[in-house]
Structure formats: C-alpha cells, structure tokens
C-alpha atoms as a PDB file:
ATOM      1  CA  UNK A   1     120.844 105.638 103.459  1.00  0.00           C
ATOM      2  CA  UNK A   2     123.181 103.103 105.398  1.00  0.00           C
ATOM      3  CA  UNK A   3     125.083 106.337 106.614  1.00  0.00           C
ATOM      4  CA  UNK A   4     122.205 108.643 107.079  1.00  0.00           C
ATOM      5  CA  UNK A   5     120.577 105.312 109.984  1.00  0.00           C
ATOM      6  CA  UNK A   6     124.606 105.207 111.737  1.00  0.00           C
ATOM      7  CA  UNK A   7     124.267 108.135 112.105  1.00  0.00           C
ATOM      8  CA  UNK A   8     121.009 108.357 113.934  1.00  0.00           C
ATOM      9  CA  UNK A   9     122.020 105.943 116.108  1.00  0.00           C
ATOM     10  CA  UNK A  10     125.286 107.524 117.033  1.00  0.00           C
ATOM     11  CA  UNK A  11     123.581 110.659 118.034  1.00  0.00           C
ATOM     12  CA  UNK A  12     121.076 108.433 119.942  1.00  0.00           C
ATOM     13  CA  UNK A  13     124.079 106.370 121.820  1.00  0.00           C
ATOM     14  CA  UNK A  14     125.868 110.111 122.693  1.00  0.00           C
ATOM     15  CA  UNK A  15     122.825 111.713 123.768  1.00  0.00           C
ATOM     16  CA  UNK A  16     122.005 108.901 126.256  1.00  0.00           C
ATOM     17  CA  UNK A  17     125.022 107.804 127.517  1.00  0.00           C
ATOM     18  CA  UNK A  18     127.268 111.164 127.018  1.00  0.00           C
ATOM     19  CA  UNK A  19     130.148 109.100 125.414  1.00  0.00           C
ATOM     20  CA  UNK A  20     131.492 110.870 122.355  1.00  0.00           C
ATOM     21  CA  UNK A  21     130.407 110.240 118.840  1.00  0.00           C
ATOM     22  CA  UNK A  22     132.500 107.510 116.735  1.00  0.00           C
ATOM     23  CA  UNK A  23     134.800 109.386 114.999  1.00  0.00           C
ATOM     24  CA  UNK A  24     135.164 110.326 110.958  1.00  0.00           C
ATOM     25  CA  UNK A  25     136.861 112.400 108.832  1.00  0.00           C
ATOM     26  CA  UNK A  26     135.901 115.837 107.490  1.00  0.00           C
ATOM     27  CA  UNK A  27     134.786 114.770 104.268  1.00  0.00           C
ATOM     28  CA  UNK A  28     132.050 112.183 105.766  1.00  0.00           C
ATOM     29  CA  UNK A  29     131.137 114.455 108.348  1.00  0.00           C
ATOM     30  CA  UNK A  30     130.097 116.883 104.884  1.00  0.00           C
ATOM     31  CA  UNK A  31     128.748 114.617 103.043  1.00  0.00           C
ATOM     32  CA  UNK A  32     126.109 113.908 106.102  1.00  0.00           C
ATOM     33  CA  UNK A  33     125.393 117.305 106.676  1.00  0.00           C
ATOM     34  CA  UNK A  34     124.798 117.675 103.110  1.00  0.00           C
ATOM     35  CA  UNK A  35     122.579 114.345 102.914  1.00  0.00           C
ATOM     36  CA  UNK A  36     120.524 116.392 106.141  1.00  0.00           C
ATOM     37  CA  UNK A  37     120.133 119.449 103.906  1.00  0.00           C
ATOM     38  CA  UNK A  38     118.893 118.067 100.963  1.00  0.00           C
ATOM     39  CA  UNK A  39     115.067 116.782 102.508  1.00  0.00           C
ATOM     40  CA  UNK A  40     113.802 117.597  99.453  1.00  0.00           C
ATOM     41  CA  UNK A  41     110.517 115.412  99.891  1.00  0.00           C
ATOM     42  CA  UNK A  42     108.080 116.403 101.868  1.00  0.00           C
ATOM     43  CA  UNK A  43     104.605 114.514 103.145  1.00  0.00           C
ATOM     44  CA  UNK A  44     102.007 116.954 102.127  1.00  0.00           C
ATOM     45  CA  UNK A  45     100.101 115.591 104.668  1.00  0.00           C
ATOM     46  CA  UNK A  46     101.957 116.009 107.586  1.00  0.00           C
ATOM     47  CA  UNK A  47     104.658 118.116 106.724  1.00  0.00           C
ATOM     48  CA  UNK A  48     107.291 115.817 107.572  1.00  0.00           C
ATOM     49  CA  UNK A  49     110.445 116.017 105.138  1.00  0.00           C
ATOM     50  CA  UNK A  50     112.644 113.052 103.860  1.00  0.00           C
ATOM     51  CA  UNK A  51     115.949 112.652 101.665  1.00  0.00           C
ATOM     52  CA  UNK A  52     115.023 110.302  99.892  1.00  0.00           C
ATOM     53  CA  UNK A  53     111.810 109.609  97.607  1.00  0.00           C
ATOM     54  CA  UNK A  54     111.318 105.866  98.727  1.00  0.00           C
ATOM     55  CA  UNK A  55     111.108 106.410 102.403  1.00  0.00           C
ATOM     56  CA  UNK A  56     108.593 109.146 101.756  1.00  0.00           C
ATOM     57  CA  UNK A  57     106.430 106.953  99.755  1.00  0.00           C
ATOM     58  CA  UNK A  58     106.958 104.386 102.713  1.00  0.00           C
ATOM     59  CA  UNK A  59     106.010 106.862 104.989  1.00  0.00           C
ATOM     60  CA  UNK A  60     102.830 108.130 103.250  1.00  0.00           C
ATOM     61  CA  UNK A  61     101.408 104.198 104.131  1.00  0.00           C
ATOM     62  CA  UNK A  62     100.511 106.091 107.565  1.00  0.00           C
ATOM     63  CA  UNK A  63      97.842 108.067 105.976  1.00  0.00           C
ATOM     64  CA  UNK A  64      96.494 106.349 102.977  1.00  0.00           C
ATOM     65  CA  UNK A  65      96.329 102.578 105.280  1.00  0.00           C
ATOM     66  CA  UNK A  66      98.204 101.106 102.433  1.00  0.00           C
ATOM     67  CA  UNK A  67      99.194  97.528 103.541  1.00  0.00           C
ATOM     68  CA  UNK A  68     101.262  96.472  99.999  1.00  0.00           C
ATOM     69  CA  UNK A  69     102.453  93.156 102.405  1.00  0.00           C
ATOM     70  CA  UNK A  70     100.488  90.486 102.482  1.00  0.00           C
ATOM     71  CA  UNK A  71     101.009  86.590 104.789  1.00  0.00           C
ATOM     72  CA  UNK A  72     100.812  84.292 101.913  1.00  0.00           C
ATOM     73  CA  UNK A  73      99.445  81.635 104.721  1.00  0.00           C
ATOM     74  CA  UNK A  74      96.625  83.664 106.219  1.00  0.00           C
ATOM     75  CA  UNK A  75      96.367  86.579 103.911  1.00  0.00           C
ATOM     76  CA  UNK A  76      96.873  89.443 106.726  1.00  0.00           C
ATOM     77  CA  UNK A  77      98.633  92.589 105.042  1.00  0.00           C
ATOM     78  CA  UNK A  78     101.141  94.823 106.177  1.00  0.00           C
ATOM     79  CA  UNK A  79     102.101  98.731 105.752  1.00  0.00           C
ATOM     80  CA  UNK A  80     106.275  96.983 106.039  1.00  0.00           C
ATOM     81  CA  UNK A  81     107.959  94.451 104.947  1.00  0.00           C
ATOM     82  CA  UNK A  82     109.630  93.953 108.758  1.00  0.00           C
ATOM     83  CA  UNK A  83     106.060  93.322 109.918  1.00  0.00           C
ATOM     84  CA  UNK A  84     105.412  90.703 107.641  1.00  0.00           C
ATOM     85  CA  UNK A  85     108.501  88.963 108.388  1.00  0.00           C
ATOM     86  CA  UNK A  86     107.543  89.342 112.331  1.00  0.00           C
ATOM     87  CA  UNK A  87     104.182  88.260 111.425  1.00  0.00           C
ATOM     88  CA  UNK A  88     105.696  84.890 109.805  1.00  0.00           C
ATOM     89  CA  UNK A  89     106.763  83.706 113.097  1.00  0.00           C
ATOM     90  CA  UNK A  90     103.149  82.573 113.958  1.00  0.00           C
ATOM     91  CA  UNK A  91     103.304  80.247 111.309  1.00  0.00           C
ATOM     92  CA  UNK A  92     107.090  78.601 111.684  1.00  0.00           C
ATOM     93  CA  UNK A  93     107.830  79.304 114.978  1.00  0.00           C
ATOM     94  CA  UNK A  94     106.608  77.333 118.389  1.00  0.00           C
ATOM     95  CA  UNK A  95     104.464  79.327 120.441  1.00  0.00           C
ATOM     96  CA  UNK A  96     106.257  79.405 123.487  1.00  0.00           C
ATOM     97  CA  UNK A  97     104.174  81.555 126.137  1.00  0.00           C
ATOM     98  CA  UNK A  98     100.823  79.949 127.815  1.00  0.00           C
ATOM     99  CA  UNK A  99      98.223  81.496 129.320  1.00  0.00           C
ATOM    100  CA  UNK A 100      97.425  79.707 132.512  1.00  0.00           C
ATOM    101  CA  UNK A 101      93.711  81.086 132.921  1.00  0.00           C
ATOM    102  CA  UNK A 102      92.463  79.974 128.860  1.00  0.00           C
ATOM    103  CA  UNK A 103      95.488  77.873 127.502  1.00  0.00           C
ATOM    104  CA  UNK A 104      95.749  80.848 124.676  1.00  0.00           C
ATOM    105  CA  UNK A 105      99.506  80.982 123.496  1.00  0.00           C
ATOM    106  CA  UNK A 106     102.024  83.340 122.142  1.00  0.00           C
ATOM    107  CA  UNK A 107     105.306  84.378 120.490  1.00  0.00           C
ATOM    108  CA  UNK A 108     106.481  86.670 123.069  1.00  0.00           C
ATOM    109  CA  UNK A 109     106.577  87.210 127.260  1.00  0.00           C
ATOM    110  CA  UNK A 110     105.473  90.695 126.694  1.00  0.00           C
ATOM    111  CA  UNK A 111     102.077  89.603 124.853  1.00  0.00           C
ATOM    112  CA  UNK A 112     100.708  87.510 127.426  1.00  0.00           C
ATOM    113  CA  UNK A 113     101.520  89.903 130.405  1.00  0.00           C
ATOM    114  CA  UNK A 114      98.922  92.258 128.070  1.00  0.00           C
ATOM    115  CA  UNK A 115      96.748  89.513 126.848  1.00  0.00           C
ATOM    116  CA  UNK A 116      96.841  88.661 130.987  1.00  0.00           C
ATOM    117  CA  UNK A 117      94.938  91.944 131.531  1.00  0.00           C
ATOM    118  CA  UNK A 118      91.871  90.771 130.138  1.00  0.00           C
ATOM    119  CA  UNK A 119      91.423  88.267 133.123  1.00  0.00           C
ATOM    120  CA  UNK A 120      92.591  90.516 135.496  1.00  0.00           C
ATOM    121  CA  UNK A 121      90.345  93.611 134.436  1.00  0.00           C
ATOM    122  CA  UNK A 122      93.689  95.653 134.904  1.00  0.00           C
ATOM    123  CA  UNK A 123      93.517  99.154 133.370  1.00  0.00           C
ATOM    124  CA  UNK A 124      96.301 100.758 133.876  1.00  0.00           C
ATOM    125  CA  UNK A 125      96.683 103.485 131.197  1.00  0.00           C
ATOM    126  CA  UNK A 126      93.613 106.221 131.627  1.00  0.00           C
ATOM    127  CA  UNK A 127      92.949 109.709 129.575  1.00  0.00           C
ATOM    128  CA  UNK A 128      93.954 112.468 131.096  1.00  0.00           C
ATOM    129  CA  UNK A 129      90.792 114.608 129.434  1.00  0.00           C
ATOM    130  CA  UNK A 130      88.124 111.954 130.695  1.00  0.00           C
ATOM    131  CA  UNK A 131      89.730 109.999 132.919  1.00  0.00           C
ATOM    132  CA  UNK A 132      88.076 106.725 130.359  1.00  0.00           C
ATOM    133  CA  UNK A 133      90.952 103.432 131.042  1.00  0.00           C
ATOM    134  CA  UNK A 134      92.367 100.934 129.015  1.00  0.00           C
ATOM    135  CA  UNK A 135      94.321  97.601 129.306  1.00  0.00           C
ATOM    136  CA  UNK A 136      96.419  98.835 126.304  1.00  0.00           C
ATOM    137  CA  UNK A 137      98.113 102.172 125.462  1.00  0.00           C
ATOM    138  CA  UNK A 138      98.310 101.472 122.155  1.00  0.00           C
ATOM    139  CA  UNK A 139      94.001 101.639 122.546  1.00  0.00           C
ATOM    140  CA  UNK A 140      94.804 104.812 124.824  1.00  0.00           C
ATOM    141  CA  UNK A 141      96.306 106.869 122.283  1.00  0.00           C
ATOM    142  CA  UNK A 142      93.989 106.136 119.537  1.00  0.00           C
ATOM    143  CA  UNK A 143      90.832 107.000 122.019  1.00  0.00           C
ATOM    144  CA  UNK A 144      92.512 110.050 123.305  1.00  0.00           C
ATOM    145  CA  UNK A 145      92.483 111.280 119.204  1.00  0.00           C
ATOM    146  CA  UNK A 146      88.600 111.872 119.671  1.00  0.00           C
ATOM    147  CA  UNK A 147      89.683 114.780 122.126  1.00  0.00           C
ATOM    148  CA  UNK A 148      92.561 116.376 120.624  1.00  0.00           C
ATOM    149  CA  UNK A 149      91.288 116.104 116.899  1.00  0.00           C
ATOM    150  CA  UNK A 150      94.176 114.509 115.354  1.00  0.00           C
ATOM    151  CA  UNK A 151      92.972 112.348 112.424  1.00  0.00           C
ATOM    152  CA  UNK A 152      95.634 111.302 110.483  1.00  0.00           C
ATOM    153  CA  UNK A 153      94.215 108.780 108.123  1.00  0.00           C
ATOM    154  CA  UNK A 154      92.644 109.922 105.180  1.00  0.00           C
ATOM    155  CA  UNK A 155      90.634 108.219 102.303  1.00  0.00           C
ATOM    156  CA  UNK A 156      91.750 109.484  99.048  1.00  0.00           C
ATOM    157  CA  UNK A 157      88.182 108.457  97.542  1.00  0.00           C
ATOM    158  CA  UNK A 158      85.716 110.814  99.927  1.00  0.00           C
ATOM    159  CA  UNK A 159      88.856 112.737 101.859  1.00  0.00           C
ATOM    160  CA  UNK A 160      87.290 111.191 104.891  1.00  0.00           C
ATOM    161  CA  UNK A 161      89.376 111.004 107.488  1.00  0.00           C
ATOM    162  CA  UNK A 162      90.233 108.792 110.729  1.00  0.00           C
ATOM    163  CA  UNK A 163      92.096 108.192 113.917  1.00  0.00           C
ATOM    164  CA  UNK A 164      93.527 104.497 112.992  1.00  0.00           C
ATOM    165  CA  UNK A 165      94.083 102.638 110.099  1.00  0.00           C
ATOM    166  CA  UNK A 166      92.147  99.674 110.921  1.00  0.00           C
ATOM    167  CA  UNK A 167      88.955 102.354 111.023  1.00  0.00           C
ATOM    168  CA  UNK A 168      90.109 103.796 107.590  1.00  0.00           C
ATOM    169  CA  UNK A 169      90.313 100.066 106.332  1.00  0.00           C
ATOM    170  CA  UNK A 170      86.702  99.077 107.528  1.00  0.00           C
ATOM    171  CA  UNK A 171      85.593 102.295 105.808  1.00  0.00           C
ATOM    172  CA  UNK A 172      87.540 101.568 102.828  1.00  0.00           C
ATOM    173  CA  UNK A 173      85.133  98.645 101.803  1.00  0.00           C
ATOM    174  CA  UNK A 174      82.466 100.886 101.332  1.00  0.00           C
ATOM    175  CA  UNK A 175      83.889 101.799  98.368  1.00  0.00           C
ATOM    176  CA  UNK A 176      85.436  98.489  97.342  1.00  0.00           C
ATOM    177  CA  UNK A 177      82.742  96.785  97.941  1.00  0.00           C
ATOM    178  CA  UNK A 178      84.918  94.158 100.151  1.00  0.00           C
ATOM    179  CA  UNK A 179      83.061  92.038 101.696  1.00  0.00           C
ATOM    180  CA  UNK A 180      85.850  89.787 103.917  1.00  0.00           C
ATOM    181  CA  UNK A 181      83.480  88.127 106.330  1.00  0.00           C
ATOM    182  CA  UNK A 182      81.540  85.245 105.335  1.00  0.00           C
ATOM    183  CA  UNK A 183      79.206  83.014 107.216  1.00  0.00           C
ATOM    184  CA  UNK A 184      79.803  79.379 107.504  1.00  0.00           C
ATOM    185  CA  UNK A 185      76.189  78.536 107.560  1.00  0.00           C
ATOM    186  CA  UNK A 186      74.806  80.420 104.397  1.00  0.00           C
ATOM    187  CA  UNK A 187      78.142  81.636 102.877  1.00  0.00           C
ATOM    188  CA  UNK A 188      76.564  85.262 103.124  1.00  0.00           C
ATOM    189  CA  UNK A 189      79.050  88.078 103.289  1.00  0.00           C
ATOM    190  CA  UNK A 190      79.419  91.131 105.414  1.00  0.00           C
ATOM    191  CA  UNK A 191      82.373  93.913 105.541  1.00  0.00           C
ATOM    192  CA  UNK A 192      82.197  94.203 108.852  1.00  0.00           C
ATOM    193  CA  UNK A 193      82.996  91.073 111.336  1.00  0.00           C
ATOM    194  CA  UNK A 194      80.467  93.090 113.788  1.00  0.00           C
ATOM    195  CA  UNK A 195      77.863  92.328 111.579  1.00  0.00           C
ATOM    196  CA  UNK A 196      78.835  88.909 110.490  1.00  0.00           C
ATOM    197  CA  UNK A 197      78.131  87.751 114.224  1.00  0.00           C
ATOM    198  CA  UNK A 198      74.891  89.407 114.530  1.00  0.00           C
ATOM    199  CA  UNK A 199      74.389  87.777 111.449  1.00  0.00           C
ATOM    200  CA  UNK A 200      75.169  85.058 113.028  1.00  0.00           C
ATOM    201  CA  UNK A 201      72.382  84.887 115.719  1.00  0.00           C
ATOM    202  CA  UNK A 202      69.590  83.675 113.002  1.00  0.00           C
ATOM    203  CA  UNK A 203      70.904  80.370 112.721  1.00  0.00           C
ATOM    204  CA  UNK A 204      72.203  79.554 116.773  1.00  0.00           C
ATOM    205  CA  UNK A 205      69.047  81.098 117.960  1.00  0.00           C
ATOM    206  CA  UNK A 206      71.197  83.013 120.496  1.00  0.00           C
ATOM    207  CA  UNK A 207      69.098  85.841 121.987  1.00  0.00           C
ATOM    208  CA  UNK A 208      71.970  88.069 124.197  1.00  0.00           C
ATOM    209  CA  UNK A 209      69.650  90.984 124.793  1.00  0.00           C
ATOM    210  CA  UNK A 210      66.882  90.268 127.593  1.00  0.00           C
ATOM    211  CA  UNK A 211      64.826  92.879 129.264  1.00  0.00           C
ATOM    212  CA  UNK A 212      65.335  93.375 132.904  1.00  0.00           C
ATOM    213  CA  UNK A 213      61.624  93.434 133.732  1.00  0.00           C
ATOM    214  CA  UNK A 214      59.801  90.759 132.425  1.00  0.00           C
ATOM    215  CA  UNK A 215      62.692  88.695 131.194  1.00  0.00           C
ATOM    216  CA  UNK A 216      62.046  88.261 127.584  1.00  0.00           C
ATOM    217  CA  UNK A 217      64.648  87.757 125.098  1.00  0.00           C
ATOM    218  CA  UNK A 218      65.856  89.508 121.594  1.00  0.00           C
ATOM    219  CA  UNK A 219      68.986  88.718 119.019  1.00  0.00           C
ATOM    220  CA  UNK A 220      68.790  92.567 118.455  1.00  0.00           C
ATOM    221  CA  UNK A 221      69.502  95.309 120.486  1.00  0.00           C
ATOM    222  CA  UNK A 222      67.418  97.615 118.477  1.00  0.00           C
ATOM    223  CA  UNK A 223      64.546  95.041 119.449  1.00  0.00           C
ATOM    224  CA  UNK A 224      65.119  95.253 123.143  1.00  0.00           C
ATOM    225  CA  UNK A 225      65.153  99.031 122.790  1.00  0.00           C
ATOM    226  CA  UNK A 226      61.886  98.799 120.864  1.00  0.00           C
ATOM    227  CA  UNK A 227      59.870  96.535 123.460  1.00  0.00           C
ATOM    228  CA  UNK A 228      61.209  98.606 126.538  1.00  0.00           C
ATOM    229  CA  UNK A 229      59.872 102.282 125.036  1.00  0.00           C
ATOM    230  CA  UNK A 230      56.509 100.528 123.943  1.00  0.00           C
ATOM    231  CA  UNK A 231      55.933  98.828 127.490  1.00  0.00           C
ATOM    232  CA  UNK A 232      56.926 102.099 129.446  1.00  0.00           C
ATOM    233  CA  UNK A 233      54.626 104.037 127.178  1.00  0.00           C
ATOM    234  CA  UNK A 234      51.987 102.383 128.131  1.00  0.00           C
END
C-alpha cells in the first residue's frame, strides 16, 4: 500500500515538473505493475476499482454517508480518521485568525478569507447552466448536481438517493428516528435544526414574517401566505 501511494506521487512529481521518475529495479517496477493489475474490488456503485478490500470499504463511505469517526468532545462524526484528527485542532489548538467585522475566529488564513465573503456579499463562483452564484465552490458543485443529475448518495433503507451527504444524513433520521436538536426551553426534539428554530419562535415571540401592506406580523411563513391570498381575494 506504502508502495502503491510512492508511486502515485512519483508519477504526479514527473508529470508536473518533467524530471524523471526515482529510479528502481526491475523486480519493483513488476511487482507495481502487478499490484495495478490486480484491482480486483470494485464499487458497485460507481464503478471505481481498488487493490485492496479496505480502501474500497473506505471508499464506499462516499455513498452510504457513513461517518464511523466521531469528536469525543463535541460528538461531530467523520467518514476518515484524518478528518477527525483535523477536526481535534478546534479543541487543543489556539484559534489564531480573527475576523475584524464579528470577532468570529479560526484555525486557518484560508477560512476566514471564505468566512470574509459573507460580509462582503462576494460571489465569485456561478453555474454555468443558470448562471445562480455562490460564496463557496464547494456549495457550487453540490447545486450544479440538480442540473447534471449526479446523485451519488444513496440510502440503503428506501434506495433514495442524494447530491451530499449532509442531505442523505438529515434524511437518514427519518428512519432512525434521530432526533439531534433539542430545545432549551421545553427540551422538545426535532431532526431537523430548521425546525428546531421555528420551533423556537413560540417561546421569544419573534414574528419574522410581516406583510408588506398592512404591516401585520406572523412566526410562520405559511401564515403570512395564508392572510395575503385571503385579503387579495377579497
């Protein structure tokens, strides 16, 4: 396994930089192309073949959502053990980068100059079918899987399938039963943190939904919706 990553990276390092490969003998150099031929596991998902049996079980945590990894501070799993072990830096390590508009901190340079985007309204990455923008690519690509089809996450309960794993997750509960939002007034639970905060609304009496015309107020959209229709019918 050690041999089959050098080697990837060797033919990564000559391809860029057209230096020439580290040199081995004969007998490694058919020993790798024998490792190559013998992909004998393949994802019967997306066809994609493997050598060994452990990295296509690793792999297969792309479809199902698996996240076998879980912070033993804050309880947030993980499809890797590498991202858990990034992860653990929020908890041990000093957060060094500040955001100078809402004092909000972070681990790296590169997260705040995204997290920045939400002040500035920057939107730099747009879909080239709709022409729809986003701060993030990462939000990009999984919006521009609505017009290409791809749906790559599949529930092996219903076969249901979706374009991220954090959608297959929230669906997941349905059949779980997982109800991971709870409401620190009532201790009432909800599986989706959507409706925990419209939940929410009964006991701060917020009311975010006011109609343009005679300036009443609702907790509800559906409410809003309601009183608008009956006042234009009439």
């Amino acid at each position: 396994n050690k041999n089959e990553k050098l080697s990837e990276v060797e033919e990564k390092i000559h391809v860029k930089t057209g230096e020439k490969p580290w040199s081995c003998s004969q007998t490694e150099q058919k020993d790798l192309r024998k490792r190559r031929a013998q992909k004998s596991f393949t994802c019967t998902q997306c066809g994609r073949s493997f050598t060994y049996k452990t990295s296509l079980e690793r792999h297969m945590r792309v479809h199902t959502g698996e996240k076998p990894f879980t912070c033993d501070q804050c309880q947030k799993s993980f499809t890797h053990s590498a991202n858990l072990k990034n992860h653990m830096n929020i908890h041990t390590r000093e957060k060094l980068y500040t955001c100078d508009q809402c004092g909000k901190t972070f681990l790296r340079a590169s997260v705040l100059k995204e997290h920045l985007k939400v002040h500035t309204k920057e939107k730099p990455h747009s879909c080239y079918f709709c022409g729809k923008s986003f701060s993030c690519l990462q939000n990009l690509k999984v919006h521009q899987k609505i017009h290409t089809g791809v749906r790559e996450y599949m529930c092996f309960e219903c076969e249901k399938s979706f374009t991220s794993t954090s959608r297959l997750k929230r669906h997941q509960r349905i059949h779980t039963g997982e109800k991971p939002y709870k409401c620190s007034h009532c201790d009432k639970r909800f599986s989706q943190s959507s409706n925990l905060k419209r939940h929410k609304r009964i006991h701060t009496g917020e009311k975010p939904y006011h109609c343009t015309a005679c300036g009443k107020c609702f907790n509800r959209s559906s409410a809003l919706h309601s009183h608008t229709k009956n006042n234009h019918s009439k």
